[in-house]
Protein backbone atom coordinates (compact mmCIF):
# COMPACT_ATOMS: atom_id res chain seq x y z
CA UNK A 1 -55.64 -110.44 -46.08
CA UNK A 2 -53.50 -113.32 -45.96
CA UNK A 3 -50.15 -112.12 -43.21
CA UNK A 4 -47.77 -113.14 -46.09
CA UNK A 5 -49.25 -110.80 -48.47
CA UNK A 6 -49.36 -107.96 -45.68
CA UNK A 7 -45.93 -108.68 -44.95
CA UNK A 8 -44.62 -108.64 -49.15
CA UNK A 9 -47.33 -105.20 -48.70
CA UNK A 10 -45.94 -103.60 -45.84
CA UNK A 11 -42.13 -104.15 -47.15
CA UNK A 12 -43.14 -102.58 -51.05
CA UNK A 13 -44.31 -99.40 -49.09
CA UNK A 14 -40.99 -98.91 -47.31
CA UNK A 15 -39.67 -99.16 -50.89
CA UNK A 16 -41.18 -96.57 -52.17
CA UNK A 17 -42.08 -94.25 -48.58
CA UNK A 18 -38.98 -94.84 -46.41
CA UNK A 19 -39.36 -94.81 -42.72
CA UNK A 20 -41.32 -92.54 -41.32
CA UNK A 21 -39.98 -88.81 -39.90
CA UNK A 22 -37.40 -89.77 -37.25
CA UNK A 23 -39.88 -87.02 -34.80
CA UNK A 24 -42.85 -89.40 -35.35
CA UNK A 25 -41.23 -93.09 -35.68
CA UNK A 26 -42.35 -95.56 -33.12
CA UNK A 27 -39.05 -97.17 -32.62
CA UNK A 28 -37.53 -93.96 -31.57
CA UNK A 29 -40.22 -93.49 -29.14
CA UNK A 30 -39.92 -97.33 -27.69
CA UNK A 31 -36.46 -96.29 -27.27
CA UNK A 32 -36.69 -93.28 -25.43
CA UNK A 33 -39.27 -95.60 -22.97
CA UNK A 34 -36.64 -98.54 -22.59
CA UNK A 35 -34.04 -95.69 -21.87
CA UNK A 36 -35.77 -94.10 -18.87
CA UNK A 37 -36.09 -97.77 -17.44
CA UNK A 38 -32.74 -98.32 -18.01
CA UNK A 39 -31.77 -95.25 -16.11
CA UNK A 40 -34.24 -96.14 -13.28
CA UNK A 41 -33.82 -100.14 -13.24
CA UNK A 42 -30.60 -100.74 -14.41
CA UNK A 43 -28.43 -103.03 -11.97
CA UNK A 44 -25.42 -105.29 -12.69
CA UNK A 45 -27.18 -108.23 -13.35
CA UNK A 46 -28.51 -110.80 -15.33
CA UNK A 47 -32.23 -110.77 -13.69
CA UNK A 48 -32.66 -107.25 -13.96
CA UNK A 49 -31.09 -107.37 -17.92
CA UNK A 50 -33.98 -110.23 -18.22
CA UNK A 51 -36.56 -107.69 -16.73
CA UNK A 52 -35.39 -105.35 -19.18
CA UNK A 53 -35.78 -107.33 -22.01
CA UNK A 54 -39.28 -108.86 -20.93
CA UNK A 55 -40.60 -105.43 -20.18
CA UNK A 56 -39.23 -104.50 -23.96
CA UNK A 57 -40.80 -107.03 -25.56
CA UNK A 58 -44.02 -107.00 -24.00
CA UNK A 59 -43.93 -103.68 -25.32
CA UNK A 60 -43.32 -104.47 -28.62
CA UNK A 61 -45.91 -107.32 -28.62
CA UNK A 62 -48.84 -105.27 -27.29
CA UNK A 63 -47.62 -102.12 -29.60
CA UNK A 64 -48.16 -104.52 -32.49
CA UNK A 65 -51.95 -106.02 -30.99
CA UNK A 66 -53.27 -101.78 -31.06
CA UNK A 67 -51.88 -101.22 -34.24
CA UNK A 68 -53.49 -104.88 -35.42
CA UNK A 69 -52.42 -104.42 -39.11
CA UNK A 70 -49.64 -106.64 -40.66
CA UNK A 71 -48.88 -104.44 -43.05
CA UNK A 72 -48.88 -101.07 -41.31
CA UNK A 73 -46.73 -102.58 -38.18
CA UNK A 74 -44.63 -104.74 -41.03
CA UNK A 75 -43.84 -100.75 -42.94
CA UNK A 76 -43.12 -99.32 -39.75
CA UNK A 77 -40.64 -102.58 -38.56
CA UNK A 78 -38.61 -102.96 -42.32
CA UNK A 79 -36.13 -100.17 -43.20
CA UNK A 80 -34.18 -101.58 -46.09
CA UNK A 81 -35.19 -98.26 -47.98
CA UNK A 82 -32.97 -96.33 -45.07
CA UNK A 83 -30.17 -99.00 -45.31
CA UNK A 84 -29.56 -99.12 -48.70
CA UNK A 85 -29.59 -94.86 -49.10
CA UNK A 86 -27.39 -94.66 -46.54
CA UNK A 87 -24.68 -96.82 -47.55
CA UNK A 88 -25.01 -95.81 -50.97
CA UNK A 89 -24.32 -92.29 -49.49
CA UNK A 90 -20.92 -93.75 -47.92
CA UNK A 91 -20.02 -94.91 -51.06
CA UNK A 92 -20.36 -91.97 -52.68
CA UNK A 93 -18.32 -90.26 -49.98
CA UNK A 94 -15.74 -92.55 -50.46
CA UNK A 95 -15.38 -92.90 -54.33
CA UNK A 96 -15.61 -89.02 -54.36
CA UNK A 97 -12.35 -89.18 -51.80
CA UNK A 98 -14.18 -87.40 -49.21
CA UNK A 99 -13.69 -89.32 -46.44
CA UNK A 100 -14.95 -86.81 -43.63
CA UNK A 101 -18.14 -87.18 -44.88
CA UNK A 102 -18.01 -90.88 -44.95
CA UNK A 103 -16.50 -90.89 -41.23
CA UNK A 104 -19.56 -88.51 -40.53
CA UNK A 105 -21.67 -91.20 -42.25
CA UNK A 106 -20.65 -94.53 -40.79
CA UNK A 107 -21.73 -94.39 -37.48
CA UNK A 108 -25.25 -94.87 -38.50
CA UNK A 109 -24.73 -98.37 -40.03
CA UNK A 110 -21.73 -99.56 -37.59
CA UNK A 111 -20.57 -99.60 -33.97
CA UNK A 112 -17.12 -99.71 -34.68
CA UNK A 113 -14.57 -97.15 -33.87
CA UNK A 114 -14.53 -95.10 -37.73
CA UNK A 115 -11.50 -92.54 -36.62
CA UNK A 116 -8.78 -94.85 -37.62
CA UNK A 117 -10.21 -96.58 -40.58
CA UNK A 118 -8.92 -96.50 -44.09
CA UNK A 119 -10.75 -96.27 -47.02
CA UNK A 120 -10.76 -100.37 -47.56
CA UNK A 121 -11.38 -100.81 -44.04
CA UNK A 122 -14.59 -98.51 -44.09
CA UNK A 123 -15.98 -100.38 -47.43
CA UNK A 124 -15.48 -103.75 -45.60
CA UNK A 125 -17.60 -101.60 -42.81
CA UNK A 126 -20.32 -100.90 -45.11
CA UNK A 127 -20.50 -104.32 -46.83
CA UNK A 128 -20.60 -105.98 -43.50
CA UNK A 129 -23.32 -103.47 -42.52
CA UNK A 130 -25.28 -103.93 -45.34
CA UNK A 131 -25.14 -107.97 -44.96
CA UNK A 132 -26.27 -108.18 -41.42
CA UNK A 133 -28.63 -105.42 -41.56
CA UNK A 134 -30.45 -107.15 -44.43
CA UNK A 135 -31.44 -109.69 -41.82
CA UNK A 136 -31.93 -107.25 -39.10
CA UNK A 137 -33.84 -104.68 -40.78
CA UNK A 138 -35.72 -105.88 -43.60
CA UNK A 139 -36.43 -110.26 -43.56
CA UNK A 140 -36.54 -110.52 -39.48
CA UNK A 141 -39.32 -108.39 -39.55
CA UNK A 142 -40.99 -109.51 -42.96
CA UNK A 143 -40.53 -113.04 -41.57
CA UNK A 144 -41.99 -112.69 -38.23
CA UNK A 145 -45.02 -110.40 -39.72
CA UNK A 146 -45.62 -113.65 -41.96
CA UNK A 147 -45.17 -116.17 -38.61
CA UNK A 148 -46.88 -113.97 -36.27
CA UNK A 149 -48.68 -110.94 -37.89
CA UNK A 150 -48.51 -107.45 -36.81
CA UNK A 151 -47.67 -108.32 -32.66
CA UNK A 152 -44.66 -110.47 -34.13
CA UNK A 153 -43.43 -108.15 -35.98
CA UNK A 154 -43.07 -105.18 -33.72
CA UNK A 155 -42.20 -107.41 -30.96
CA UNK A 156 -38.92 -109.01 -33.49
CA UNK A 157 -38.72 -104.78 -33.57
CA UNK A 158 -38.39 -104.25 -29.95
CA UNK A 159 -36.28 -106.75 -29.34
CA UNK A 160 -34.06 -106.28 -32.23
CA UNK A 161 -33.99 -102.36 -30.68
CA UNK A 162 -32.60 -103.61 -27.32
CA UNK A 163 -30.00 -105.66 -28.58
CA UNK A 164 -28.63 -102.25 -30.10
CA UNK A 165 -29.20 -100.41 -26.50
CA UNK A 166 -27.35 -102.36 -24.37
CA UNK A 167 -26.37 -105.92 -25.91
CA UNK A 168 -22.82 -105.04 -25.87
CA UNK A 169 -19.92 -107.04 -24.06
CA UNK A 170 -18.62 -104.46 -22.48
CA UNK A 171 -18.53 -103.66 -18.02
CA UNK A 172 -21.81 -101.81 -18.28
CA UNK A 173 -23.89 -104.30 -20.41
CA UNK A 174 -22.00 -107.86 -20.49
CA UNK A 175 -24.72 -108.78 -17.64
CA UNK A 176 -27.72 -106.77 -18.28
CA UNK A 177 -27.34 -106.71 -22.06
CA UNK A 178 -27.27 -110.42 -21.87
CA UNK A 179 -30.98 -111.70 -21.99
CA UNK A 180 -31.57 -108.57 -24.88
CA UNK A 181 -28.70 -109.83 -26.95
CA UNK A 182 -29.51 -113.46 -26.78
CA UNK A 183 -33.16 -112.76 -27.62
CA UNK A 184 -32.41 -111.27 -30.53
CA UNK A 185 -30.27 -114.25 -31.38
CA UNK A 186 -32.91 -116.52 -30.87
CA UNK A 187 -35.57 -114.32 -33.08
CA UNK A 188 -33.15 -113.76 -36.08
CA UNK A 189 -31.71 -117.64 -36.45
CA UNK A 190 -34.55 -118.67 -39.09
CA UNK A 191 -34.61 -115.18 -41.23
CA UNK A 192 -30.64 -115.12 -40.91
CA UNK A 193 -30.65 -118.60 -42.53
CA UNK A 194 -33.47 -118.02 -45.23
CA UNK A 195 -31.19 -114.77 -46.20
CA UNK A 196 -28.06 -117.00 -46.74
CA UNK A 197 -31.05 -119.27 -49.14
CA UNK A 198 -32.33 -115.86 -50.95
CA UNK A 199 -28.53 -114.67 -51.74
CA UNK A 200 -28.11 -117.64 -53.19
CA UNK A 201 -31.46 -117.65 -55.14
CA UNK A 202 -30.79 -114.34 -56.82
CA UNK A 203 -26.75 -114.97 -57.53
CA UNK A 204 -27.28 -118.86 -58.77
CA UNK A 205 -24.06 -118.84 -60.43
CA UNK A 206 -22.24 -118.53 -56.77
CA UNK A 207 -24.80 -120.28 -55.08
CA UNK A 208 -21.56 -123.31 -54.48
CA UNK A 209 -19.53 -120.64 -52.95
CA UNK A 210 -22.16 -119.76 -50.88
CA UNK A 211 -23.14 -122.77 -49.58
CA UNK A 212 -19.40 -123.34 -48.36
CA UNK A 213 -18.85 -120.14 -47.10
CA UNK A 214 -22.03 -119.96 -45.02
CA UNK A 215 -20.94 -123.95 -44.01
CA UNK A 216 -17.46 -123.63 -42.87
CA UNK A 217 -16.42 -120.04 -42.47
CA UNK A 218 -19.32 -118.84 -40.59
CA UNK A 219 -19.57 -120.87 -37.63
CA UNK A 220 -15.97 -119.03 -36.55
CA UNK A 221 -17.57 -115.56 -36.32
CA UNK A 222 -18.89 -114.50 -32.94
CA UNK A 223 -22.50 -114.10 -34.04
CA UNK A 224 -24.28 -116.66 -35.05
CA UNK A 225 -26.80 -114.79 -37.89
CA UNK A 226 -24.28 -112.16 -38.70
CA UNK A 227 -21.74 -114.44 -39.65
CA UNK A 228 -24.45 -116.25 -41.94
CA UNK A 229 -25.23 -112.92 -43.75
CA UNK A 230 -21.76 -111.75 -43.69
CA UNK A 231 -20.22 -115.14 -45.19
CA UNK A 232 -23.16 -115.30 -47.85
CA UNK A 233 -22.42 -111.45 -49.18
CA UNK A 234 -18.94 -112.08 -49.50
CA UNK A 235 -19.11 -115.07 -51.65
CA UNK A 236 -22.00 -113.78 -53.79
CA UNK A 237 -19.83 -110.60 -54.22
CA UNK A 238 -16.47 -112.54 -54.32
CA UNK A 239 -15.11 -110.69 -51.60
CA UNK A 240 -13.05 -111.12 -48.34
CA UNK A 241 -14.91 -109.45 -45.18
CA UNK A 242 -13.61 -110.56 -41.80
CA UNK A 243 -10.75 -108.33 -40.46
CA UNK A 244 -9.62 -106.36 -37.04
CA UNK A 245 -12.37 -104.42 -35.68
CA UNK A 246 -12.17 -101.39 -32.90
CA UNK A 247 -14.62 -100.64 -30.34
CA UNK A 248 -13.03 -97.68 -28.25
CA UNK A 249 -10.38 -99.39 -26.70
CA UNK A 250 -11.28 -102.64 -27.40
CA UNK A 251 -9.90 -105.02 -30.78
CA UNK A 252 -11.36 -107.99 -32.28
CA UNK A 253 -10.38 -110.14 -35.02
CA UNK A 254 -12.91 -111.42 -37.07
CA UNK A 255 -12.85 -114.45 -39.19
CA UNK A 256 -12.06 -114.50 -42.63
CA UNK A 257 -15.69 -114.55 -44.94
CA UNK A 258 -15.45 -115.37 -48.43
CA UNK A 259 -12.54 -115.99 -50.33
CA UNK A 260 -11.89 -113.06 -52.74
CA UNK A 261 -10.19 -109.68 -53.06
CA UNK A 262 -10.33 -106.93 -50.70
CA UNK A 263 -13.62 -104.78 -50.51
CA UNK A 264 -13.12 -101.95 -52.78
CA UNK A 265 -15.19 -98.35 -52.31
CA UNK A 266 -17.19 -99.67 -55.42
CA UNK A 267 -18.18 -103.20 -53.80
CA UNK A 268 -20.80 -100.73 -51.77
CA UNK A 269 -23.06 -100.46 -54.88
CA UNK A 270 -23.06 -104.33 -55.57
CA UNK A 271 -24.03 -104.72 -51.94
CA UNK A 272 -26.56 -102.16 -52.05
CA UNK A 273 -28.04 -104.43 -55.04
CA UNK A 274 -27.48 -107.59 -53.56
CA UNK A 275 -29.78 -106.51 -50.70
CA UNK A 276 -32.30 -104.97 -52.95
CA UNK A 277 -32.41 -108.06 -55.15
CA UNK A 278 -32.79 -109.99 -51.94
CA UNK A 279 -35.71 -107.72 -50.76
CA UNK A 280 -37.57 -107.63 -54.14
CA UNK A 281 -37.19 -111.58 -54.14
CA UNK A 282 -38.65 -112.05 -50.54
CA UNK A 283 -41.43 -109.48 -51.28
CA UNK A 284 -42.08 -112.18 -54.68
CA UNK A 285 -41.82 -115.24 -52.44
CA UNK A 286 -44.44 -113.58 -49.60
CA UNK A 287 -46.67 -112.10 -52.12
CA UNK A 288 -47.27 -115.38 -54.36
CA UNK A 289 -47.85 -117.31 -50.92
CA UNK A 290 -50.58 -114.75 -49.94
CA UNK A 291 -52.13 -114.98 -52.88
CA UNK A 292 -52.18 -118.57 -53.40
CA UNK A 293 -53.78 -118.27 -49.87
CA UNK A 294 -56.70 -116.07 -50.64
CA UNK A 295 -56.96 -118.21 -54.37
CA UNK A 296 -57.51 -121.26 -51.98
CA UNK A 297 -60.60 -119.50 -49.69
């Protein structure tokens, strides 16, 4: 089968299956191996972060080489199923005025200190989340199962994984997190950009506003794919994102995104959408490839 139609496969079965029990996921396992080399290998430096990340995503290729099908390594790589119930969840929390339970909730989609948020501050959280993790979590990994088949795909997963172990700019990781976090730069340029292209597909009518948005507001934010995602959300959903940001004890102003109001508690929902719409569209766009490749044999 053509890897674009395993790909638009593997991503309709985490539609309707979700990820797999947490127990028996392979990421979770990967992640307990790159911890116990962390713990034996780590030093403060740049070659040992690159040893780190090698190791990782040799890993990830050769994980991806046993498992040799597209669509089986593409189900276990996409969770858009897990992003979008969990934010909804938030959102819930937060229209319901619970917000203990949407503290309790948050640190699954974002690194940021929740403690001190308010309830616009943790919807801008969630949007943002949702945004970014659309790229991360659901057309990286389609993308690379379509370049690469089933060893690209878990290898975009292993990476991607690393980046959220230790590619932070903190004193423990700024060195060794370095190679991991640029890596996953490097693998997520392409599918951040065709996101920015499939937001705008599915919202025509602020396909303009996205353009300019994704052309002169996100170069300013410190990544260079979640700005893309980030900037394309906001003016599909005619929001502002962007904002002060706490990690511990550190602050960081992000850029302005969009041009609208403030993020709302019910702007989750229309995110939530917005990333389904994009998923259902990519699964379209893979699927019809695929099969105009197995038409032409």
């Amino acid at each position: 089968m053509p890897r674009a139609l395993s790909a638009a496969a593997g991503m309709m079965a985490d539609g309707v299956a979700g990820e797999p029990p947490p127990r028996l996921h392979p990421v979770r396992l990967f992640g307990s191996c790159m911890q116990r080399f962390e713990k034996a290998a780590y030093r403060d430096t740049r070659a040992s972060g690159v040893v780190h990340a090698a190791l990782g995503t040799g890993l990830g290729l050769l994980a991806g080489a046993v498992v040799g099908s597209t669509a089986l390594a593409t189900y276990l790589a996409v969770a858009g199923k897990a992003l979008r119930g969990v934010a909804t969840s938030v959102g819930d929390a937060l229209e319901g005025s619970d917000l203990g339970r949407a503290r309790d909730l948050l640190p699954s989609l974002v690194g940021r200190d929740v403690a001190g948020l308010d309830v616009s501050d943790m919807a801008r959280a969630v949007v943002e989340s949702v945004a970014e993790n659309t790229v991360d979590a659901v057309v990286a990994p389609a993308w690379w199962a379509a370049v690469a088949g089933a060893p690209g795909v878990l290898g975009y997963r292993a990476v991607n994984t690393m980046d959220a172990m230790v590619g932070y700019r903190d004193d423990r990781y700024l060195r060794y997190g370095w190679a991991s976090a640029r890596l996953d730069d490097a693998a997520a340029f392409v599918p951040a950009r065709l996101t920015a292209i499939l937001v705008a597909a599915v919202r025509p009518g602020a396909a303009g506003a996205i353009w300019r948005a994704v052309r002169t507001q996100a170069p300013s934010h410190p990544s260079p794919n979640a700005g893309v995602a980030e900037a394309a959300f906001a003016a599909a959903l005619g929001l502002r994102l962007g904002g002060l940001n706490r990690y511990g004890a550190d602050t960081e102003q992000r850029p302005a995104l969009g041009t609208g109001r403030v993020v709302e508690p019910r702007d989750i929902s229309r995110a939530v959408e917005l990333s389904d719409d994009v998923c259902h569209a990519l699964a379209f766009v893979l699927g019809t490839v695929g099969l105009l490749g197995l038409w032409r044999r």
